[in-house]
PDB file of N, CA and C in Angstrom:
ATOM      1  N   UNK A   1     -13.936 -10.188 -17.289  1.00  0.00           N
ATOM      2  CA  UNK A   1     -12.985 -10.628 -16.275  1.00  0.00           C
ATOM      3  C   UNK A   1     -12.470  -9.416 -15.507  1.00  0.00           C
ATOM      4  N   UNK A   2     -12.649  -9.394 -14.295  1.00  0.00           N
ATOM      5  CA  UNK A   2     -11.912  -8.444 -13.552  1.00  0.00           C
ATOM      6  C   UNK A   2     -10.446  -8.533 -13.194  1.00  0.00           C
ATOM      7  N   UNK A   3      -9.944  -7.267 -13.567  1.00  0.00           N
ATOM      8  CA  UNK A   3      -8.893  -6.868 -13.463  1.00  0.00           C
ATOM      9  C   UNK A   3      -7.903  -7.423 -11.824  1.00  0.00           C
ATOM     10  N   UNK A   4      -7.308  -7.995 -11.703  1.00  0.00           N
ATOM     11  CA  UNK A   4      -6.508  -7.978 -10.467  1.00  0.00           C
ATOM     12  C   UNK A   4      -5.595  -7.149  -9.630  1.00  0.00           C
ATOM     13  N   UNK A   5      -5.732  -6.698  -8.564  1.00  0.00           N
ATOM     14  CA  UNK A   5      -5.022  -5.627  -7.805  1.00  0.00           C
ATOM     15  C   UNK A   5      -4.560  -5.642  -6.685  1.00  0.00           C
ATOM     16  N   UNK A   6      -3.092  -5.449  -6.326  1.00  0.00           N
ATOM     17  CA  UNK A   6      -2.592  -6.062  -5.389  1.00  0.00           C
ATOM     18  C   UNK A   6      -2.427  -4.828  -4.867  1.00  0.00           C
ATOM     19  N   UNK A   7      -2.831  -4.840  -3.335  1.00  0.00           N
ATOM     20  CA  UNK A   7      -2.927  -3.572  -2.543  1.00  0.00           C
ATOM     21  C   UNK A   7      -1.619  -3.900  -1.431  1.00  0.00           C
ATOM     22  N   UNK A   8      -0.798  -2.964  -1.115  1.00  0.00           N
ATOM     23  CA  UNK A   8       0.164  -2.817  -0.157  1.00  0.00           C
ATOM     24  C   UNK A   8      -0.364  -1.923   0.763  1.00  0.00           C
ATOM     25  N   UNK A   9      -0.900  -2.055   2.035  1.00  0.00           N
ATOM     26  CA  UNK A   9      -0.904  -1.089   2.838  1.00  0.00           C
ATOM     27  C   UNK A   9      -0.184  -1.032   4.353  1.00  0.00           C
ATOM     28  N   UNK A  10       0.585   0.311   3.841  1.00  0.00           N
ATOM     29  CA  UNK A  10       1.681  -0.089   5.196  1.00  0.00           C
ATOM     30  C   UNK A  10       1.020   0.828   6.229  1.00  0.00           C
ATOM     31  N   UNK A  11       0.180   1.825   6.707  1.00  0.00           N
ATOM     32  CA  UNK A  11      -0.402   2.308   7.547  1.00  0.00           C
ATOM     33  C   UNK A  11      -0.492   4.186   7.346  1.00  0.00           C
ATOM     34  N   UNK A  12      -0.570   4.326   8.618  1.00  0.00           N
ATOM     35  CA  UNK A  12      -0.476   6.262   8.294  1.00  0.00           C
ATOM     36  C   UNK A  12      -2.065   6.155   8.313  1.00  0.00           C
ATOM     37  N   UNK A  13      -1.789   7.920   8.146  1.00  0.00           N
ATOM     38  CA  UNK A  13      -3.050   8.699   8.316  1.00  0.00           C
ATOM     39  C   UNK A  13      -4.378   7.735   7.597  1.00  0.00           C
ATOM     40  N   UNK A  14      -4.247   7.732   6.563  1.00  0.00           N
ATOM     41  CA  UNK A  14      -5.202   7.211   5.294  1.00  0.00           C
ATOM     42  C   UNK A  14      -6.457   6.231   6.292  1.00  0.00           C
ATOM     43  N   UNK A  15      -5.838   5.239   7.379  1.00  0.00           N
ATOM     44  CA  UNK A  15      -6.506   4.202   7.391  1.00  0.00           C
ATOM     45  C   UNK A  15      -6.421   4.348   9.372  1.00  0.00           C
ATOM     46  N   UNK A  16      -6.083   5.539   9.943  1.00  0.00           N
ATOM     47  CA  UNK A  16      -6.720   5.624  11.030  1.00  0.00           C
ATOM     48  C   UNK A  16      -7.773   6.386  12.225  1.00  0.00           C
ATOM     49  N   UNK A  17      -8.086   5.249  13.210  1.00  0.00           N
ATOM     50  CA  UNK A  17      -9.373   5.557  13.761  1.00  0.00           C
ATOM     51  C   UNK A  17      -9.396   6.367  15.209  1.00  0.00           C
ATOM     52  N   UNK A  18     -10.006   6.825  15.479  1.00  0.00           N
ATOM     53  CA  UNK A  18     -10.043   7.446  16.734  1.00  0.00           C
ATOM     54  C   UNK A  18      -9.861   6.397  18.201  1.00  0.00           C
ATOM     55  N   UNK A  19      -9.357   6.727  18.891  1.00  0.00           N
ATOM     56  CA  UNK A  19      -9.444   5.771  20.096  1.00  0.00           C
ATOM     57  C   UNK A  19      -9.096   6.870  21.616  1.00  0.00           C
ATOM     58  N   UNK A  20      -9.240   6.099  22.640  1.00  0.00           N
ATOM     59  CA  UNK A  20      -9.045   6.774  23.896  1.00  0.00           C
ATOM     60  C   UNK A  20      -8.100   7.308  24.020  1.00  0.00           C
ATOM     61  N   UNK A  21      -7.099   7.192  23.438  1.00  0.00           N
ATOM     62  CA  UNK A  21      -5.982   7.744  23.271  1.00  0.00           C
ATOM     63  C   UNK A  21      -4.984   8.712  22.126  1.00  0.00           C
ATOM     64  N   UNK A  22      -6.529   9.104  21.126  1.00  0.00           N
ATOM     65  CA  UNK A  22      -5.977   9.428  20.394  1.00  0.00           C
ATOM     66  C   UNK A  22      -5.752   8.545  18.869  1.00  0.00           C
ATOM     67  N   UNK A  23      -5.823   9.077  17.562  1.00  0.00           N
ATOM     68  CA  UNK A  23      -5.946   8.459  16.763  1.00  0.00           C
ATOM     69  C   UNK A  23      -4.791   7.696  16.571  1.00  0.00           C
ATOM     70  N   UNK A  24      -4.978   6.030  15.862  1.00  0.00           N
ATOM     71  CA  UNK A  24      -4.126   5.059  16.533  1.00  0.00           C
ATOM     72  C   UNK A  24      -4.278   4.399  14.465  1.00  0.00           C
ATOM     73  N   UNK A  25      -3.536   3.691  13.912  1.00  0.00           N
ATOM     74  CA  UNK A  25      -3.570   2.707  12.906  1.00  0.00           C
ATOM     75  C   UNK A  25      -4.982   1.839  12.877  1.00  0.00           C
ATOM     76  N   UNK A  26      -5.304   1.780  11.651  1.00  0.00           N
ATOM     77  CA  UNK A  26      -6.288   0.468  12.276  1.00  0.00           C
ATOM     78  C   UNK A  26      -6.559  -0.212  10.748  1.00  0.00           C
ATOM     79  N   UNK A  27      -6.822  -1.361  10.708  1.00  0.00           N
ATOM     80  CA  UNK A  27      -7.331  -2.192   9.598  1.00  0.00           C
ATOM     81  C   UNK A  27      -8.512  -2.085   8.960  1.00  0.00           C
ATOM     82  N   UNK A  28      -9.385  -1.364   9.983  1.00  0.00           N
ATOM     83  CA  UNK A  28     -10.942  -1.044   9.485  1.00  0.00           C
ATOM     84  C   UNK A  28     -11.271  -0.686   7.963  1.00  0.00           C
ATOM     85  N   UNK A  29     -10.544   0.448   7.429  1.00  0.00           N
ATOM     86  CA  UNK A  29     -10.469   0.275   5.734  1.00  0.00           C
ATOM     87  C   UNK A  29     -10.504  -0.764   5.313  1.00  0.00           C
ATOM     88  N   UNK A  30      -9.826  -1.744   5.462  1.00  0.00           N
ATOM     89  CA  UNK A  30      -9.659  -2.551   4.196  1.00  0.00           C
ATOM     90  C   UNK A  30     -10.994  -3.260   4.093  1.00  0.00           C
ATOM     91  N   UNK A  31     -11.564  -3.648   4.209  1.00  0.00           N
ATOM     92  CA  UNK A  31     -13.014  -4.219   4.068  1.00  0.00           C
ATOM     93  C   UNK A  31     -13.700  -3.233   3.346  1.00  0.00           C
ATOM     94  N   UNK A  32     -14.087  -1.749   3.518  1.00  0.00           N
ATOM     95  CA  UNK A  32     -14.815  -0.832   2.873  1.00  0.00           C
ATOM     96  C   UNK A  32     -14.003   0.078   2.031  1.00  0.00           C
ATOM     97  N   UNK A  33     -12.550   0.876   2.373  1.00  0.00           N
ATOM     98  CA  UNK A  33     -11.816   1.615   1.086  1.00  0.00           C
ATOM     99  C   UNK A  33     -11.999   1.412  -0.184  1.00  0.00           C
ATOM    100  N   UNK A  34     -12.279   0.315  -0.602  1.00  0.00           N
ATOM    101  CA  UNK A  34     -12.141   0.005  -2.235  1.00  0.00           C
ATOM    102  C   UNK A  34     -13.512  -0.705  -2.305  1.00  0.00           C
ATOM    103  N   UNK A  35     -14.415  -0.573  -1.764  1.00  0.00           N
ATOM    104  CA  UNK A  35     -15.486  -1.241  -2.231  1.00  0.00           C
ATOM    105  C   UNK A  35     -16.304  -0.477  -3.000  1.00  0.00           C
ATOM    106  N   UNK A  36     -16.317   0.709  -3.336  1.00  0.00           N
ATOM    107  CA  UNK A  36     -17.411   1.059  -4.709  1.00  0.00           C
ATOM    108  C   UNK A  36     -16.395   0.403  -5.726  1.00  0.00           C
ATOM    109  N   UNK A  37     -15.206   0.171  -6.028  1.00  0.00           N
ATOM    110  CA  UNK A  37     -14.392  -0.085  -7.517  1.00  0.00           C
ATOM    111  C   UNK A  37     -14.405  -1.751  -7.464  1.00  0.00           C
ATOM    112  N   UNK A  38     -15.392  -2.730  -6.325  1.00  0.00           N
ATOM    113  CA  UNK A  38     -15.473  -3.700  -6.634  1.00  0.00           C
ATOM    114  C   UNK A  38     -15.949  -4.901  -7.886  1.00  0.00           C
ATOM    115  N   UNK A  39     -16.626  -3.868  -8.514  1.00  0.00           N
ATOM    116  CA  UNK A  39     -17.710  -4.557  -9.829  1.00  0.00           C
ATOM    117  C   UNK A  39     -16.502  -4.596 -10.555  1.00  0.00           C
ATOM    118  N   UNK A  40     -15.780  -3.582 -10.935  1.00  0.00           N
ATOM    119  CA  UNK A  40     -14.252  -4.436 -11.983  1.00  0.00           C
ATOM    120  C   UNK A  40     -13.065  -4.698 -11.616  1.00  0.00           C
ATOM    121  N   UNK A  41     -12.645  -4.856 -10.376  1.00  0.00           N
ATOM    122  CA  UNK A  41     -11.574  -4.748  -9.972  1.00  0.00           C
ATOM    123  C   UNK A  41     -11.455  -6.122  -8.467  1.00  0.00           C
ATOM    124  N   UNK A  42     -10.715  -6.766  -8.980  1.00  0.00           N
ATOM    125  CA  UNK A  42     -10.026  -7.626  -7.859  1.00  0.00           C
ATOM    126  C   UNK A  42      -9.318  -7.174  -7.138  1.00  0.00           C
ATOM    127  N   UNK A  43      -9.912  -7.246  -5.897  1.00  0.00           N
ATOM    128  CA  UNK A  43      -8.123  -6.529  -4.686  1.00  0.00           C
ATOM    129  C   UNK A  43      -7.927  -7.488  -3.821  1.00  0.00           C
ATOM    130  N   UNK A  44      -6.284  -7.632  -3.839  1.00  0.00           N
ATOM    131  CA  UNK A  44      -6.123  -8.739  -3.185  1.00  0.00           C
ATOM    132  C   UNK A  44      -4.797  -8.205  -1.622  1.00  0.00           C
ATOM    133  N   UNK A  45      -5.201  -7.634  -0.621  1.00  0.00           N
ATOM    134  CA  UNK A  45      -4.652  -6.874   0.449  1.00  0.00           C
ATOM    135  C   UNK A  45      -3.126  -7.573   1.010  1.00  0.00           C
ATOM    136  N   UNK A  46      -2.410  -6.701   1.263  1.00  0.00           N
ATOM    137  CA  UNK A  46      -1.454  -7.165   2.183  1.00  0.00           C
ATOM    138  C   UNK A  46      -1.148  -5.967   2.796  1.00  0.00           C
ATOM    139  N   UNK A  47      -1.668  -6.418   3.950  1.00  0.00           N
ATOM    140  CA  UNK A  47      -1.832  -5.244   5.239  1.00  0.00           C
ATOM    141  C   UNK A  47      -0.769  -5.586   6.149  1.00  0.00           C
ATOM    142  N   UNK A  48       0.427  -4.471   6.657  1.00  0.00           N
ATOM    143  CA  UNK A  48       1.604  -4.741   7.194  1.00  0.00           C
ATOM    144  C   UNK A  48       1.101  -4.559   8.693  1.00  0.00           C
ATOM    145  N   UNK A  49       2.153  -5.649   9.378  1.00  0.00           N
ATOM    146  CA  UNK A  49       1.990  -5.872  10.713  1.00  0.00           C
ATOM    147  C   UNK A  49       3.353  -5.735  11.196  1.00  0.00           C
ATOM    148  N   UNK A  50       2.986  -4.736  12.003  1.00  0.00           N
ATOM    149  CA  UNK A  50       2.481  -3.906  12.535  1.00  0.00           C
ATOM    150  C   UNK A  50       1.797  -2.542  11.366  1.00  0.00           C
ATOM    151  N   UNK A  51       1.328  -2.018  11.349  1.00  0.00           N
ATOM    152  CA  UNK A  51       1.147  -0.950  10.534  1.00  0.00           C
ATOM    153  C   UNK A  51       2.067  -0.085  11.151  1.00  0.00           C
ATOM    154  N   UNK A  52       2.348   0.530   9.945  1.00  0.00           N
ATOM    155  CA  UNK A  52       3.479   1.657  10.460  1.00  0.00           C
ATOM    156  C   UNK A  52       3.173   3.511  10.416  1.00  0.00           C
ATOM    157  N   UNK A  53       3.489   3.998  11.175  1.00  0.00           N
ATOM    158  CA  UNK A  53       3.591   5.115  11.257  1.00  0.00           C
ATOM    159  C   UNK A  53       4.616   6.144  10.388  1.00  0.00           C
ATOM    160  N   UNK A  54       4.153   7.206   9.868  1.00  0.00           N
ATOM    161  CA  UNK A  54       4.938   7.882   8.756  1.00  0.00           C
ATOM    162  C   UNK A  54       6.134   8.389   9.124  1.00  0.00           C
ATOM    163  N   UNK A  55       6.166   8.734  10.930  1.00  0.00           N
ATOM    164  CA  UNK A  55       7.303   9.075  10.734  1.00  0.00           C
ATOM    165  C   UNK A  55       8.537   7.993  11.536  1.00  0.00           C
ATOM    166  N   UNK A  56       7.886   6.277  11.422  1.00  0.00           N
ATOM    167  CA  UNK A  56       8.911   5.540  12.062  1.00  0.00           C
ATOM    168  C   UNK A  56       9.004   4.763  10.741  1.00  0.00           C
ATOM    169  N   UNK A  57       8.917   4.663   9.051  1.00  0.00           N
ATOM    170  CA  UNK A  57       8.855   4.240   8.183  1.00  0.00           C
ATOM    171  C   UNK A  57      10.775   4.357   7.829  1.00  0.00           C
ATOM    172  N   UNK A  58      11.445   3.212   7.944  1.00  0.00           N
ATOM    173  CA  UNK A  58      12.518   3.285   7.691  1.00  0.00           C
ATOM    174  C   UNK A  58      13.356   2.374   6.138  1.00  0.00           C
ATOM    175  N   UNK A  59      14.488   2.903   5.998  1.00  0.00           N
ATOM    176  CA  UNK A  59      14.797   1.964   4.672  1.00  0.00           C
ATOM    177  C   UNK A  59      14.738   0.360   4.609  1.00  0.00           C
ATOM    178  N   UNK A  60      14.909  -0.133   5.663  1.00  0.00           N
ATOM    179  CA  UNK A  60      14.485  -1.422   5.628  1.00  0.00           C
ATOM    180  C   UNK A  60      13.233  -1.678   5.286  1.00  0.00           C
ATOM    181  N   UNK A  61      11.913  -1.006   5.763  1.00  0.00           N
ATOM    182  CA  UNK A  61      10.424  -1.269   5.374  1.00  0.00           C
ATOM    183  C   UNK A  61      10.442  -1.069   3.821  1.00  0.00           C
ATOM    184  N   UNK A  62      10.912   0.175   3.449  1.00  0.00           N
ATOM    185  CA  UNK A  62      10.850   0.382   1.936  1.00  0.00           C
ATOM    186  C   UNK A  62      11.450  -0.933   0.995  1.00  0.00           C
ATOM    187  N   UNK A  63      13.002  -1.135   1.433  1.00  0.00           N
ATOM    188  CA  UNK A  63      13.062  -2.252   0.912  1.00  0.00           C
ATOM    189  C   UNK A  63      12.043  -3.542   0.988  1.00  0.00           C
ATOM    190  N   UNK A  64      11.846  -3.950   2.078  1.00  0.00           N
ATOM    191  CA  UNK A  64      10.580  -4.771   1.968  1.00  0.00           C
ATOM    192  C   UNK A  64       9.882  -4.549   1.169  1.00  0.00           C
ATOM    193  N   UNK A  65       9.241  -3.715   0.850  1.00  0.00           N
ATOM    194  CA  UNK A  65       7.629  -3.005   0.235  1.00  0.00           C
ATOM    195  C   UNK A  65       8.479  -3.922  -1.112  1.00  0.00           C
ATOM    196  N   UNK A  66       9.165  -3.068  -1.365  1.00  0.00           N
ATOM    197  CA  UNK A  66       9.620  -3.049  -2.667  1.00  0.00           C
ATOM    198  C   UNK A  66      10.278  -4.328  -3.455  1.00  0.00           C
ATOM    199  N   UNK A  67      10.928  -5.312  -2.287  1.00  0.00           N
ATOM    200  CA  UNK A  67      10.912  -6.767  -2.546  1.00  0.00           C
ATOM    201  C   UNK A  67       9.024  -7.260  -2.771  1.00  0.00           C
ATOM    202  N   UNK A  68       8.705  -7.311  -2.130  1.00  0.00           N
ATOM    203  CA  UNK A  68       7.214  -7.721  -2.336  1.00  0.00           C
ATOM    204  C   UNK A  68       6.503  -7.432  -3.566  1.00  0.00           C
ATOM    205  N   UNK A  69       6.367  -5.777  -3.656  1.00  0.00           N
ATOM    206  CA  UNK A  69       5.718  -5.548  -5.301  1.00  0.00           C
ATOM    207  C   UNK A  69       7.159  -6.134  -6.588  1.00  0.00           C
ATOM    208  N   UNK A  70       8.113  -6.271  -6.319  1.00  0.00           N
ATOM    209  CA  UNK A  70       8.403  -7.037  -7.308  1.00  0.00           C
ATOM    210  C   UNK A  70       8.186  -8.724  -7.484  1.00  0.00           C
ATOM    211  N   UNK A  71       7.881  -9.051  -6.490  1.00  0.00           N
ATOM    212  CA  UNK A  71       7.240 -10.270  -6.168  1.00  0.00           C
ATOM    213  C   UNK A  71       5.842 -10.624  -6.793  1.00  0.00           C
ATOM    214  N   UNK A  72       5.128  -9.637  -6.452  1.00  0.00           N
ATOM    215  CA  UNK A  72       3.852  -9.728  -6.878  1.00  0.00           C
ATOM    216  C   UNK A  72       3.064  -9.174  -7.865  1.00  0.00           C
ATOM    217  N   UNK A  73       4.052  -8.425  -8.641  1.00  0.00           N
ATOM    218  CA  UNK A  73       3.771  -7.733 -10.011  1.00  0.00           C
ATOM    219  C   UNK A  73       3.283  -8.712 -10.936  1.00  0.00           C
ATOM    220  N   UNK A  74       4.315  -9.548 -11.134  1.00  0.00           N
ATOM    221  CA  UNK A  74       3.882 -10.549 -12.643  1.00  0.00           C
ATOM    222  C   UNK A  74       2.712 -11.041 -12.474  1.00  0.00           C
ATOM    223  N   UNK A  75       1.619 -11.168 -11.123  1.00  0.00           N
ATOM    224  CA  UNK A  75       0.580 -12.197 -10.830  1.00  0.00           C
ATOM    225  C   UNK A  75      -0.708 -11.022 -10.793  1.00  0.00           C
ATOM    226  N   UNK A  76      -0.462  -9.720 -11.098  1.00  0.00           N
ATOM    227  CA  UNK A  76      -1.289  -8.825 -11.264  1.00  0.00           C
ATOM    228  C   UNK A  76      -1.272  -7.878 -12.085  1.00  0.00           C
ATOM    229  N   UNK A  77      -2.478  -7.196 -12.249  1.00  0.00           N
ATOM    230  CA  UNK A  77      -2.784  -6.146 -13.535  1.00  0.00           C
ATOM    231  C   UNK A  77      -2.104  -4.745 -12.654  1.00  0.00           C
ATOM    232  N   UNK A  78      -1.828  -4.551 -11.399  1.00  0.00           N
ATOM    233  CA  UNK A  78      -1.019  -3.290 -11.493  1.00  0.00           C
ATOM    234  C   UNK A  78      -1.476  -3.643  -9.388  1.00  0.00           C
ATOM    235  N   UNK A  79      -0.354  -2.299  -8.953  1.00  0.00           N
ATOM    236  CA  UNK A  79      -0.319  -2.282  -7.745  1.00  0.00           C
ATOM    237  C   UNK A  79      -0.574  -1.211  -7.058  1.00  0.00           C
ATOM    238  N   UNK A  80      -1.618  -0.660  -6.061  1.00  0.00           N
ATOM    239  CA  UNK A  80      -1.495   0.466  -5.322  1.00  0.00           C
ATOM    240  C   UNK A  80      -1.397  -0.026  -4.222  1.00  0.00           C
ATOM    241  N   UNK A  81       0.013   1.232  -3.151  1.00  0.00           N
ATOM    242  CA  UNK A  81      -0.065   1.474  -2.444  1.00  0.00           C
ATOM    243  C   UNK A  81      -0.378   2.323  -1.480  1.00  0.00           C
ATOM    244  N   UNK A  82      -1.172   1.667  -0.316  1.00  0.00           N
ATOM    245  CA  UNK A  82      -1.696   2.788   0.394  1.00  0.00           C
ATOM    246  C   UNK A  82      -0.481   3.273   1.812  1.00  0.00           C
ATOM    247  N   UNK A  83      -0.369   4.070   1.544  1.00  0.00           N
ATOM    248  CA  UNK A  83       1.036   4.509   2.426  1.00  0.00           C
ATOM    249  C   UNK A  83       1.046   5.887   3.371  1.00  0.00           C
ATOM    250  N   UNK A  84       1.607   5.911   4.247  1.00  0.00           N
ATOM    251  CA  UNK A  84       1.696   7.278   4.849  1.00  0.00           C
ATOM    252  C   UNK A  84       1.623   8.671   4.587  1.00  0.00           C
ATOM    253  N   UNK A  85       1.417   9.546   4.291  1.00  0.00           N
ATOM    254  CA  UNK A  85       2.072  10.927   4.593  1.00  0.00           C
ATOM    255  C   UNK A  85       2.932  11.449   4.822  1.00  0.00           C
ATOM    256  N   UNK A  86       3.541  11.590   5.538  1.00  0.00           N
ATOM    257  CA  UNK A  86       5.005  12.460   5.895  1.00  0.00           C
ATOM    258  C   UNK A  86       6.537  11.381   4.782  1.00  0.00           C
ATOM    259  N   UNK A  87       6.371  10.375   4.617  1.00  0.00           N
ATOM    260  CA  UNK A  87       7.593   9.998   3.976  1.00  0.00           C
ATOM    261  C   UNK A  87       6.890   9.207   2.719  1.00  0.00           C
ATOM    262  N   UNK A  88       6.197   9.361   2.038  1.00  0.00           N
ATOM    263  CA  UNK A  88       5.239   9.105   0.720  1.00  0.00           C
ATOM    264  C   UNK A  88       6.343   9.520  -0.214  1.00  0.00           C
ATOM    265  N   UNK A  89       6.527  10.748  -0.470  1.00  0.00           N
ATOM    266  CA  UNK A  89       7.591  11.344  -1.025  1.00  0.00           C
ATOM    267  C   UNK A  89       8.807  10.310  -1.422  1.00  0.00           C
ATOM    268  N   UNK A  90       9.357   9.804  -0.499  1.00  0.00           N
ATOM    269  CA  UNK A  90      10.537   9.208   0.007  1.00  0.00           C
ATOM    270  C   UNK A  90      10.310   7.953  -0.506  1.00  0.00           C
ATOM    271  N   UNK A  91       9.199   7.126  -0.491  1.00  0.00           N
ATOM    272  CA  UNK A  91       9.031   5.998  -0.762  1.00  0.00           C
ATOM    273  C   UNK A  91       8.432   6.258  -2.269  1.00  0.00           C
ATOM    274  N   UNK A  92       8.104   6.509  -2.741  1.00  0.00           N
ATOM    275  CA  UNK A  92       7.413   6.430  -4.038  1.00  0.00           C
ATOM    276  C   UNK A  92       8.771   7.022  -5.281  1.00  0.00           C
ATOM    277  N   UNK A  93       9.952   8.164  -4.410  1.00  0.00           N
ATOM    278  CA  UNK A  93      11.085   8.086  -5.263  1.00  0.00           C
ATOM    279  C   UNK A  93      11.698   7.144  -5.610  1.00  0.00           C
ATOM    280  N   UNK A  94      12.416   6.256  -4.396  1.00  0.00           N
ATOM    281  CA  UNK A  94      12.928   4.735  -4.284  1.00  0.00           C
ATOM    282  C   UNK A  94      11.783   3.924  -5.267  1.00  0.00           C
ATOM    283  N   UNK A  95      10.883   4.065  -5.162  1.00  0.00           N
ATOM    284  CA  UNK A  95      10.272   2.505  -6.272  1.00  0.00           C
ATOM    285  C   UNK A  95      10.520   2.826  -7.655  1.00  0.00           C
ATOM    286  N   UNK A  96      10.511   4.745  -7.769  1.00  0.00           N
ATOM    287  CA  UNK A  96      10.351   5.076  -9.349  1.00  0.00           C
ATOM    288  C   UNK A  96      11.884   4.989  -9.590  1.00  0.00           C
ATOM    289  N   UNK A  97      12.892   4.985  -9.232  1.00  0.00           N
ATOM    290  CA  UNK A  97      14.111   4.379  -9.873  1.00  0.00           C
ATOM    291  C   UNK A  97      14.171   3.046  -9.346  1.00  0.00           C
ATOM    292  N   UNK A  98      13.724   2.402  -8.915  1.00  0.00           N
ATOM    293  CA  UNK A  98      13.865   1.065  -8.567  1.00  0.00           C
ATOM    294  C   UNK A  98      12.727  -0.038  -9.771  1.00  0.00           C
ATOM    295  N   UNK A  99      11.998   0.602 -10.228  1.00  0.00           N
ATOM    296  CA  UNK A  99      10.746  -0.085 -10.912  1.00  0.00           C
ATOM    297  C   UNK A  99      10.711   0.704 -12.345  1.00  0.00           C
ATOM    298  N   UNK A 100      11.495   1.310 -12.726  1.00  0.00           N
ATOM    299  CA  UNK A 100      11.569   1.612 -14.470  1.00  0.00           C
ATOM    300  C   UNK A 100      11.593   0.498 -15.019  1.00  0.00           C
ATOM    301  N   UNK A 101      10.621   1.137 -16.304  1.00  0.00           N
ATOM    302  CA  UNK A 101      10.522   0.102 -17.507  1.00  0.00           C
ATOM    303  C   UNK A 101       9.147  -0.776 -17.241  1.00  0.00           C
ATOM    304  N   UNK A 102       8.223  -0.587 -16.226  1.00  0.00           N
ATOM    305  CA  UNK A 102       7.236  -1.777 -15.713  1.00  0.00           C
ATOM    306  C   UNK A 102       6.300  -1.322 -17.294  1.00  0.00           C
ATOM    307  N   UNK A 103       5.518  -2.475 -17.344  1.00  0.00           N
ATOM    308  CA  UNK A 103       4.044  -2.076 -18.456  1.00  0.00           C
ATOM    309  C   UNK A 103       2.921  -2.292 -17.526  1.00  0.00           C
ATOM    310  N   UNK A 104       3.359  -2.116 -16.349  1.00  0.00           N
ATOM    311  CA  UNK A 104       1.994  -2.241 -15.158  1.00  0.00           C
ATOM    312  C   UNK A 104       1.980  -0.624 -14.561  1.00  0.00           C
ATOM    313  N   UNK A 105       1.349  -0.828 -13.846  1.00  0.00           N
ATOM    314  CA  UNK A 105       1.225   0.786 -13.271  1.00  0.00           C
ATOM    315  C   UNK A 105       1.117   0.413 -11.758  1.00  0.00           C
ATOM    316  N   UNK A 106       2.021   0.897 -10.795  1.00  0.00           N
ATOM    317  CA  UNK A 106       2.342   0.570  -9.556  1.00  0.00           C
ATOM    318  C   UNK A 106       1.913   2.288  -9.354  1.00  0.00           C
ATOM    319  N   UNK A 107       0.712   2.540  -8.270  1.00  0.00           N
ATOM    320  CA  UNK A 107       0.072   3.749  -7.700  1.00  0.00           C
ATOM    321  C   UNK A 107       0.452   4.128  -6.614  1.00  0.00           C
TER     322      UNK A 107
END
C-alpha cells in the first residue's frame, strides 16, 4: 500500500518558469516534481491560487497553510511543503511551535 502525501505548494523559486517577462510562478512542476517517488508514494497536491511570491508571503497565508495541514494531517502519512525561499525560515518556525507533538512528519 502506498503511503499518502499531502503536498502544499504555495509558490517561489522551486516551481518557476521563464517567460517574456522574466521568470514568473507556474504549476508546471506539479505533474513531474515528484514523479520518480511515484511507485511508493501517493501525492495528493494543493497548489495555492494565486501562487505566491517569497517576498509578498504574509501572516495571514501562513496561517492558512497552517489551518489546512492541520486539516489534512489525520487523512495522511505525513506532509511536504513546497514553499518559497526568502521567508521559508519564517514559515517553517511558525508550524514548528505550532505543530509539536505530531507522530507524522510535516517537511
Amino acid at each position: 500500500m502506498k503511503q499518502k502525501i499531502f503536498v502544499l505548494y504555495t509558490g517561489g523559486t522551486i516551481g518557476m518558469t521563464q517567460s517574456s517577462t522574466g521568470l514568473r510562478p507556474d504549476t508546471a512542476l506539479v505533474d513531474k516534481a515528484l514523479a520518480p517517488f511515484s511507485d511508493g508514494l501517493d501525492f495528493e497536491w494543493h497548489v495555492c491560487q494565486p501562487l505566491i511570491d517569497s517576498s509578498a508571503v504574509t501572516l495571514q497565508n501562513q496561517r492558512d497553510w497552517l489551518e489546512l495541514i492541520i486539516a489534512k494531517l489525520p487523512d495522511y502519512d505525513g506532509i511536504l511543503v513546497l514553499h518559497c525561499t526568502d521567508t521559508m525560515a519564517y514559515t517553517a518556525n511558525l508550524f514548528a511551535l505550532s505543530l509539536q507533538g505530531l507522530d507524522k512528519p510535516v517537511i
